[in-house]
PDB file of N, CA and C in Angstrom:
ATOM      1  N   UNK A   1     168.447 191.130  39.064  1.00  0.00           N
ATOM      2  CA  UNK A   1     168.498 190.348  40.282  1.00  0.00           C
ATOM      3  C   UNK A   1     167.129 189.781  40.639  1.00  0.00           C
ATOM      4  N   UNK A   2     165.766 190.662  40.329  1.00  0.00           N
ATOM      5  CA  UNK A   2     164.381 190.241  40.854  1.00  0.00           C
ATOM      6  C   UNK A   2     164.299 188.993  39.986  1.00  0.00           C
ATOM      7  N   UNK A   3     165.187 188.731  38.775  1.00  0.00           N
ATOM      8  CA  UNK A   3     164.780 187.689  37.979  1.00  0.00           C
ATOM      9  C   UNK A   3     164.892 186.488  38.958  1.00  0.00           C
ATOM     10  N   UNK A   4     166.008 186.586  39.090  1.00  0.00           N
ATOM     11  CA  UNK A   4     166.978 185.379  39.543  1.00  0.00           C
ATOM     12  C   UNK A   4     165.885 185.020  41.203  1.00  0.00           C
ATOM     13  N   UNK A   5     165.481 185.796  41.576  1.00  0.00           N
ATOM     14  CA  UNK A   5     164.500 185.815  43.016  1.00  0.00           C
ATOM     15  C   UNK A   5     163.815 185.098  42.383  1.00  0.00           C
ATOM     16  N   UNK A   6     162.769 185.372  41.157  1.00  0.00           N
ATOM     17  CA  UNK A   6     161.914 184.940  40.948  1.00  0.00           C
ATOM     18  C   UNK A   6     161.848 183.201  40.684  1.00  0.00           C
ATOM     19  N   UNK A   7     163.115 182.798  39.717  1.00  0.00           N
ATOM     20  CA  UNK A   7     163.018 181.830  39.332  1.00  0.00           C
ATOM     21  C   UNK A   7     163.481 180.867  40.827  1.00  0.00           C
ATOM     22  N   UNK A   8     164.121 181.610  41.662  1.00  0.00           N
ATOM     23  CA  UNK A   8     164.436 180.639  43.232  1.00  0.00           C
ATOM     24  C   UNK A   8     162.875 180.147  43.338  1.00  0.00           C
ATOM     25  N   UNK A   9     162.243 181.123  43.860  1.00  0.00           N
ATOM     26  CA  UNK A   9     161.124 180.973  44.626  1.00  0.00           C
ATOM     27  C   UNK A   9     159.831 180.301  43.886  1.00  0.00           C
ATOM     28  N   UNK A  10     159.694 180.512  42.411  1.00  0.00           N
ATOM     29  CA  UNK A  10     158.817 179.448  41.493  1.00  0.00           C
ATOM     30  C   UNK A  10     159.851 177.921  41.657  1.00  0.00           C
ATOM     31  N   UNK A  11     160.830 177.760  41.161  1.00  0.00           N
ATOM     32  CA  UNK A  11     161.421 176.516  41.913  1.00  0.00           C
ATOM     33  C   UNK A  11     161.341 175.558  42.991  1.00  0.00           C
ATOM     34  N   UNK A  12     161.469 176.366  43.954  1.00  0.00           N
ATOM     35  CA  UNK A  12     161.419 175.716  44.979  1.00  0.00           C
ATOM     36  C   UNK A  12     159.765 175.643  45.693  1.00  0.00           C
ATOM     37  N   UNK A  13     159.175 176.945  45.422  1.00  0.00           N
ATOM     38  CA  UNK A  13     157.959 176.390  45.502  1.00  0.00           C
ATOM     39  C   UNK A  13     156.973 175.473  44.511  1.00  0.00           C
ATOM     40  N   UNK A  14     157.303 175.029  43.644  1.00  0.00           N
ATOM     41  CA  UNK A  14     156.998 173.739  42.474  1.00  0.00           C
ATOM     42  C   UNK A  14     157.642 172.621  43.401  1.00  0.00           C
ATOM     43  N   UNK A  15     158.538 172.485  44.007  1.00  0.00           N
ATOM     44  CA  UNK A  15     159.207 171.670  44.521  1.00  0.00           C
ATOM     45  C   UNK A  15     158.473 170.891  45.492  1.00  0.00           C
ATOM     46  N   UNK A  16     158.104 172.312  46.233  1.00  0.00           N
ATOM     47  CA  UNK A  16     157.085 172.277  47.282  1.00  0.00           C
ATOM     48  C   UNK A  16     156.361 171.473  47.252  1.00  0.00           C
ATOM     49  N   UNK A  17     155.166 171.743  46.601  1.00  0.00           N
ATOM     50  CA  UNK A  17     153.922 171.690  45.882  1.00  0.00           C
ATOM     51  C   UNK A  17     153.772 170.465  45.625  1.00  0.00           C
ATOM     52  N   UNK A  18     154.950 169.772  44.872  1.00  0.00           N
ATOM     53  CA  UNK A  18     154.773 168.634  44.203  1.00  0.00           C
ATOM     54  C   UNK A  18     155.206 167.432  45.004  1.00  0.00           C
ATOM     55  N   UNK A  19     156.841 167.596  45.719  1.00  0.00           N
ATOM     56  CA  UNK A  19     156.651 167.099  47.169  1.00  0.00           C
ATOM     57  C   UNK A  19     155.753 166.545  47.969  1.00  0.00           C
ATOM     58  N   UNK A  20     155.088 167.547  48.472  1.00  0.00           N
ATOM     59  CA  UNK A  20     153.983 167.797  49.403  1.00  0.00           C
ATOM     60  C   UNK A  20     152.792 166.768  49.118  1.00  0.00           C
ATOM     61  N   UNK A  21     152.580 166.695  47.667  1.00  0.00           N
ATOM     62  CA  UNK A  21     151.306 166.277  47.174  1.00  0.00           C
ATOM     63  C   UNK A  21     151.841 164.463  46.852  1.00  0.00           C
ATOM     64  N   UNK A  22     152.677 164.405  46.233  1.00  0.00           N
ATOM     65  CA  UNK A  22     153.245 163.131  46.130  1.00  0.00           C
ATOM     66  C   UNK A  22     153.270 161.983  47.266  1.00  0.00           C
ATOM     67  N   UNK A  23     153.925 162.876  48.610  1.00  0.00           N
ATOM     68  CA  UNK A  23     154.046 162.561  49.936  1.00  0.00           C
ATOM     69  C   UNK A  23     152.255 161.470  50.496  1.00  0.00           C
ATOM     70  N   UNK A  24     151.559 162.647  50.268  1.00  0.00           N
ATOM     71  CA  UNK A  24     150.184 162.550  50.697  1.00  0.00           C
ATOM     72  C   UNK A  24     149.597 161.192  49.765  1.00  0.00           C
ATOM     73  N   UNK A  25     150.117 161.585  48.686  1.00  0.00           N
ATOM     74  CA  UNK A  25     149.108 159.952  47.912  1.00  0.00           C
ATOM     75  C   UNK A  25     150.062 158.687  48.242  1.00  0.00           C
ATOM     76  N   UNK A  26     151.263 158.677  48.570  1.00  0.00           N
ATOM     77  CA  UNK A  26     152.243 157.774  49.000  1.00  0.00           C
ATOM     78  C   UNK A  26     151.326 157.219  50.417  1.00  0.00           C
ATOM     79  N   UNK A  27     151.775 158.317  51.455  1.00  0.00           N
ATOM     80  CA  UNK A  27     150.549 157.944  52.593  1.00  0.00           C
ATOM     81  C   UNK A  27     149.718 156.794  52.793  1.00  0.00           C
ATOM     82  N   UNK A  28     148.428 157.772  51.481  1.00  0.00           N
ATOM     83  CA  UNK A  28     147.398 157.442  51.438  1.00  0.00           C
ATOM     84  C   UNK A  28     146.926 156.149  50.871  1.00  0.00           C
ATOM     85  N   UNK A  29     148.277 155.691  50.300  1.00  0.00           N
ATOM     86  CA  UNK A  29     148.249 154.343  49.412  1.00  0.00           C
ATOM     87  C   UNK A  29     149.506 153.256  50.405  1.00  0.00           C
ATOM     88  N   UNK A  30     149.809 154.058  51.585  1.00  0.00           N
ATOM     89  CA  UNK A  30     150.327 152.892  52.044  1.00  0.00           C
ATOM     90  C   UNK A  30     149.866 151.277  52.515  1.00  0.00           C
ATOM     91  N   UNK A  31     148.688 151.472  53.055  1.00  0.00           N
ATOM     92  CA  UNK A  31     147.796 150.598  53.839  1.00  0.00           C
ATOM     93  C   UNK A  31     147.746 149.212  52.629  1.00  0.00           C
ATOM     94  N   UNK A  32     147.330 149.839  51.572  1.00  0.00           N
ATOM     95  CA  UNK A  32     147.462 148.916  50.361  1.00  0.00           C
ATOM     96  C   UNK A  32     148.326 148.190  50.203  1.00  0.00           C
ATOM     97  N   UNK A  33     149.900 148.687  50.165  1.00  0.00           N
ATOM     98  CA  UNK A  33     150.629 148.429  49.304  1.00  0.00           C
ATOM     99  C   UNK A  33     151.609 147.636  50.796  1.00  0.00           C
ATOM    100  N   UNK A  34     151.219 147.993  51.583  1.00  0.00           N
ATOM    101  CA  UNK A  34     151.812 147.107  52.942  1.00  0.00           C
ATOM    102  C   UNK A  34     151.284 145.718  52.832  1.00  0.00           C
ATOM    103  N   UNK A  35     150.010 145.717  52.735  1.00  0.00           N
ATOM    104  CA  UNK A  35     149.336 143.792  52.202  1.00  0.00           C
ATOM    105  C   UNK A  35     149.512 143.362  51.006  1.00  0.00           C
ATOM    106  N   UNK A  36     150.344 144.481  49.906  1.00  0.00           N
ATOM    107  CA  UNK A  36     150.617 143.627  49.054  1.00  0.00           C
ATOM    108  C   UNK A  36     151.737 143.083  48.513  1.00  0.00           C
ATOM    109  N   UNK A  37     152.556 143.950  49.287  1.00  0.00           N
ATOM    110  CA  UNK A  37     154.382 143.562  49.171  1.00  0.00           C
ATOM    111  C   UNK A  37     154.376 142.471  50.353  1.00  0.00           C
ATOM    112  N   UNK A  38     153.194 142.048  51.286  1.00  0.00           N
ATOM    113  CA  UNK A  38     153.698 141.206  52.880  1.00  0.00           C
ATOM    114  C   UNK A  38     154.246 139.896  52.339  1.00  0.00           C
ATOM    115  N   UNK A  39     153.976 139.315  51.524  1.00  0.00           N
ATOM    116  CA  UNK A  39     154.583 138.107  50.701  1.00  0.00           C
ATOM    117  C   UNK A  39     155.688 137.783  49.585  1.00  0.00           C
ATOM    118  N   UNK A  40     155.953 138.899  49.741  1.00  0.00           N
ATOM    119  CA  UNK A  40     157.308 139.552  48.778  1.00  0.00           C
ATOM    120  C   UNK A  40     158.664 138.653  50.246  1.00  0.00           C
ATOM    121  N   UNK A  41     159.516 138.773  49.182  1.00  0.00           N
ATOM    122  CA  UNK A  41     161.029 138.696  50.023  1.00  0.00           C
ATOM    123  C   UNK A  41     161.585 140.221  50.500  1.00  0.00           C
ATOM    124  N   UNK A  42     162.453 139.992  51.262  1.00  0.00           N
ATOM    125  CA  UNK A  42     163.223 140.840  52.053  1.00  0.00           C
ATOM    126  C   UNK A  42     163.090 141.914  50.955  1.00  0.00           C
ATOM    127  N   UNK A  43     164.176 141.677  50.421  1.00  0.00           N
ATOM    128  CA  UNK A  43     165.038 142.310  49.173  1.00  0.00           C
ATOM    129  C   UNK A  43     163.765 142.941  48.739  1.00  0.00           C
ATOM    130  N   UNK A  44     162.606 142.314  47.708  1.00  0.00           N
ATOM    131  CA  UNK A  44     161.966 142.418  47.390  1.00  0.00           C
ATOM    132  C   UNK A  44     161.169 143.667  47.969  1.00  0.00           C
ATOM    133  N   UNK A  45     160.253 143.801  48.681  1.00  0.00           N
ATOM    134  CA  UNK A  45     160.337 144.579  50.281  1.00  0.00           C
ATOM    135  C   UNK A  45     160.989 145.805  50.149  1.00  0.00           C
ATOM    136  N   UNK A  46     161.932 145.560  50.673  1.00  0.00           N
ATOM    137  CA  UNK A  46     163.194 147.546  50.344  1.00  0.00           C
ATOM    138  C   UNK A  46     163.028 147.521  49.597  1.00  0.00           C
ATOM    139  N   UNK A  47     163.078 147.299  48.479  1.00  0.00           N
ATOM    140  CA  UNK A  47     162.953 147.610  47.179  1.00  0.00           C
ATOM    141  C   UNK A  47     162.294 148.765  46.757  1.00  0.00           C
ATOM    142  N   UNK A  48     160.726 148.129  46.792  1.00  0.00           N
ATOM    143  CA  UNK A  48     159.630 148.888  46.913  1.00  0.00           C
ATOM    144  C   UNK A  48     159.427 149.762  48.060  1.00  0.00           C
ATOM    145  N   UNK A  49     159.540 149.795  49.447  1.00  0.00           N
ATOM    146  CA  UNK A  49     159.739 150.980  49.886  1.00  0.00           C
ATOM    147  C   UNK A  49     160.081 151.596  50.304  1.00  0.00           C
ATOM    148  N   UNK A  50     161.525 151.692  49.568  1.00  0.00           N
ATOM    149  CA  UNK A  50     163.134 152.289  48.851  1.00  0.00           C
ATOM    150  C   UNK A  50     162.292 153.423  47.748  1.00  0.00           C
ATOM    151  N   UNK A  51     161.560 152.755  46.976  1.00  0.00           N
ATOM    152  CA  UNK A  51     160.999 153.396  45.487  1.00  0.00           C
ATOM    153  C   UNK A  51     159.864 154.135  46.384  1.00  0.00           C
ATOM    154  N   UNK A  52     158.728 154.024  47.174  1.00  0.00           N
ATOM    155  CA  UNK A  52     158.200 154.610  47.879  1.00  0.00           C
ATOM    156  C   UNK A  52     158.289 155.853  48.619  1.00  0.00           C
ATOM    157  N   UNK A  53     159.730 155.684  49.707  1.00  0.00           N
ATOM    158  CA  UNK A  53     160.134 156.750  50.085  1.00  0.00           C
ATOM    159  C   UNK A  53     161.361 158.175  49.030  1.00  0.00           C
ATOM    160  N   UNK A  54     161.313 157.549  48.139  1.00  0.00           N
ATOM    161  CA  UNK A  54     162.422 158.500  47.154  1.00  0.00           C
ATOM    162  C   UNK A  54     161.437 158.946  46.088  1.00  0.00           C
ATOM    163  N   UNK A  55     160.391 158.446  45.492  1.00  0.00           N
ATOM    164  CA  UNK A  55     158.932 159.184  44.870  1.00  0.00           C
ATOM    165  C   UNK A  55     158.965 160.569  45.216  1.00  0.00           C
ATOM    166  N   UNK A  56     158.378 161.081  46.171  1.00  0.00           N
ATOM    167  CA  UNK A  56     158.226 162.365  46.318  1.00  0.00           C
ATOM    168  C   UNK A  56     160.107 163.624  46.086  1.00  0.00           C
ATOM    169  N   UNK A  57     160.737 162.947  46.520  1.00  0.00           N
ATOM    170  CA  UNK A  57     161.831 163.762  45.893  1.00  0.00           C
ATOM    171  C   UNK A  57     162.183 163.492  44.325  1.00  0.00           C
ATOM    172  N   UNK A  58     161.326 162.812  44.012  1.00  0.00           N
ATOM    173  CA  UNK A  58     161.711 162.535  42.244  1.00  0.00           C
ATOM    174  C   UNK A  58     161.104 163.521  41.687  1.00  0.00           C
ATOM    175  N   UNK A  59     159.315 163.358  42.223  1.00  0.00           N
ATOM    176  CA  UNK A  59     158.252 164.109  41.171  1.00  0.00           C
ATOM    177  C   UNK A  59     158.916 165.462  41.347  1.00  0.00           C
ATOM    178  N   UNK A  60     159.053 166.098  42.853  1.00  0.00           N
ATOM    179  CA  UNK A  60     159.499 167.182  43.371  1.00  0.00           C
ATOM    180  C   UNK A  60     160.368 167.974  42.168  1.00  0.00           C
ATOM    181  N   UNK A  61     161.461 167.161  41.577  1.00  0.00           N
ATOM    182  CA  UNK A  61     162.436 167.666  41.051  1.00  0.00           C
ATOM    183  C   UNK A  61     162.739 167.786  39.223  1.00  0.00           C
ATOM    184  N   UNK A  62     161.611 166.793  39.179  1.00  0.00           N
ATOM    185  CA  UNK A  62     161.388 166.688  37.562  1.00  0.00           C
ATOM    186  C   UNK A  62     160.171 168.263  38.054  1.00  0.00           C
ATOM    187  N   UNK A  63     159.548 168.022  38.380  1.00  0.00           N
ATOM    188  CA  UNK A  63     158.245 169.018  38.250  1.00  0.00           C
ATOM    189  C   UNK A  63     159.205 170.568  38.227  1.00  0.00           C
ATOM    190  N   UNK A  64     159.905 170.531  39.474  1.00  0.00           N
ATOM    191  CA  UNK A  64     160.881 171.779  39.755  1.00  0.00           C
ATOM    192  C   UNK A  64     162.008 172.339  38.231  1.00  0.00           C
ATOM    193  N   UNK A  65     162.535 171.288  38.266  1.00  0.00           N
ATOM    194  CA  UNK A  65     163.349 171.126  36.506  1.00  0.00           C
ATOM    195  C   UNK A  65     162.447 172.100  35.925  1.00  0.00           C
ATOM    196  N   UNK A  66     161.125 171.307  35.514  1.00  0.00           N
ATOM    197  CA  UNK A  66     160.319 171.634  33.751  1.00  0.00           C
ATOM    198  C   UNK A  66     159.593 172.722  34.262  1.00  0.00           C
ATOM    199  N   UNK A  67     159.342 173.491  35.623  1.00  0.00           N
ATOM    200  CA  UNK A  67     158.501 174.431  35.789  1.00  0.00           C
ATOM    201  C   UNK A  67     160.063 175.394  35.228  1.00  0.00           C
ATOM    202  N   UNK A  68     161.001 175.279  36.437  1.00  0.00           N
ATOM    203  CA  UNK A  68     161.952 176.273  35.868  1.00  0.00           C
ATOM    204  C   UNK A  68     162.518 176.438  34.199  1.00  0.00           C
ATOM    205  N   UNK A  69     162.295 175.531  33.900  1.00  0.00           N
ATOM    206  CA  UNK A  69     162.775 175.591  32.253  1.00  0.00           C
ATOM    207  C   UNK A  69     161.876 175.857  31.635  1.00  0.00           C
ATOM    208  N   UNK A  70     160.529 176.331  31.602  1.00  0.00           N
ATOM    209  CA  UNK A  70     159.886 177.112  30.967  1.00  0.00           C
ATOM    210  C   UNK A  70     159.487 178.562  31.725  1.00  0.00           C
ATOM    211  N   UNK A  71     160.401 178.509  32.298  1.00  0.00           N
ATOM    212  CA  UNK A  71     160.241 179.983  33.543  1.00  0.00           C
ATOM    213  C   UNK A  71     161.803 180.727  32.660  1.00  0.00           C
ATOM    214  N   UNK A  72     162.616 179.908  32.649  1.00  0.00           N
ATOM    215  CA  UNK A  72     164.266 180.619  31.908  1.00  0.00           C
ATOM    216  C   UNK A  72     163.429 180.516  30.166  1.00  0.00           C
ATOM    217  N   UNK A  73     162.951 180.119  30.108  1.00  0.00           N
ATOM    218  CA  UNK A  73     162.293 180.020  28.586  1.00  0.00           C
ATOM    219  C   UNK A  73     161.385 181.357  27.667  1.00  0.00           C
ATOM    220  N   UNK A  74     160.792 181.589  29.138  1.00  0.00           N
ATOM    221  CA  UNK A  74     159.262 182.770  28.288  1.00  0.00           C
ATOM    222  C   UNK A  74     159.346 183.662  29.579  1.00  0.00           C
ATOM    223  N   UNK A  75     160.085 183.908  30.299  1.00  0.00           N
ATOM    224  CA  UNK A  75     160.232 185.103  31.338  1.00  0.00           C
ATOM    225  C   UNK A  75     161.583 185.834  30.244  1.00  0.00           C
ATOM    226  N   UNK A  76     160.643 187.043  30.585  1.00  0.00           N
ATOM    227  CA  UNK A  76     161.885 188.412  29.755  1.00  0.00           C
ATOM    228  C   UNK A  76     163.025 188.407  31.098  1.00  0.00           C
ATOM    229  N   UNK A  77     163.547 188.828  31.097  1.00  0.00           N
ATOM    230  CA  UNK A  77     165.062 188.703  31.322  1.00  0.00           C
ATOM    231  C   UNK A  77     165.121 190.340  32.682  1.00  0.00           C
ATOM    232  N   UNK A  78     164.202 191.450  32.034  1.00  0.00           N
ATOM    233  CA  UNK A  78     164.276 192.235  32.672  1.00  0.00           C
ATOM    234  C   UNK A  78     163.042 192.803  32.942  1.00  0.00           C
ATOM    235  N   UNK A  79     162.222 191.744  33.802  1.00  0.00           N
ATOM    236  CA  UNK A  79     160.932 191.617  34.345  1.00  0.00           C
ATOM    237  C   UNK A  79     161.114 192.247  35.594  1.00  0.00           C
ATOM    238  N   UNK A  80     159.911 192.993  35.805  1.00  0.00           N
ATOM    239  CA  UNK A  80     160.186 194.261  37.311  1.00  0.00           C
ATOM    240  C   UNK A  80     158.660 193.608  38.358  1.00  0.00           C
ATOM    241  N   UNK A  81     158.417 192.269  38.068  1.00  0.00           N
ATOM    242  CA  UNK A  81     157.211 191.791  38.887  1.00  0.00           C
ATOM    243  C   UNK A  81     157.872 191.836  40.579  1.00  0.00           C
TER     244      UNK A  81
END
């Protein structure tokens, strides 16, 4: 059962982590990317930040994926951490 704890909580905290950090350079690169889509069309526009706001749940979940799949990979099975 501690397995199965374990791999929740490396999961979701990778999730975290990567979330969190994605979020922040999104942010931090908005100011930019607001003067450079301003001449774009509508469409054009959502588009990009459509792709902007769904970034951080992407990295979040690829990162979460490949941390856990090398966590079910090279964790023994009946680990007492």
């Amino acid at each position: 059962m501690r397995y199965y704890i374990l791999l929740a909580a490396i999961a979701l905290g990778t999730y975290a982590a990567a979330a969190l950090a994605t979020s922040f350079a999104v942010v931090r690169s908005s100011g930019g990317l607001r003067r450079r889509i301003a001449a774009r069309s509508a469409a054009e526009r959502a588009r990009i930040l459509a792709t902007a706001r769904l970034l951080p749940i992407a990295v979040g979940a690829v990162s979460s994926l490949l941390l856990s799949s090398v966590f079910l990979r090279y964790e023994p099975r009946d680990t007492i951490e």
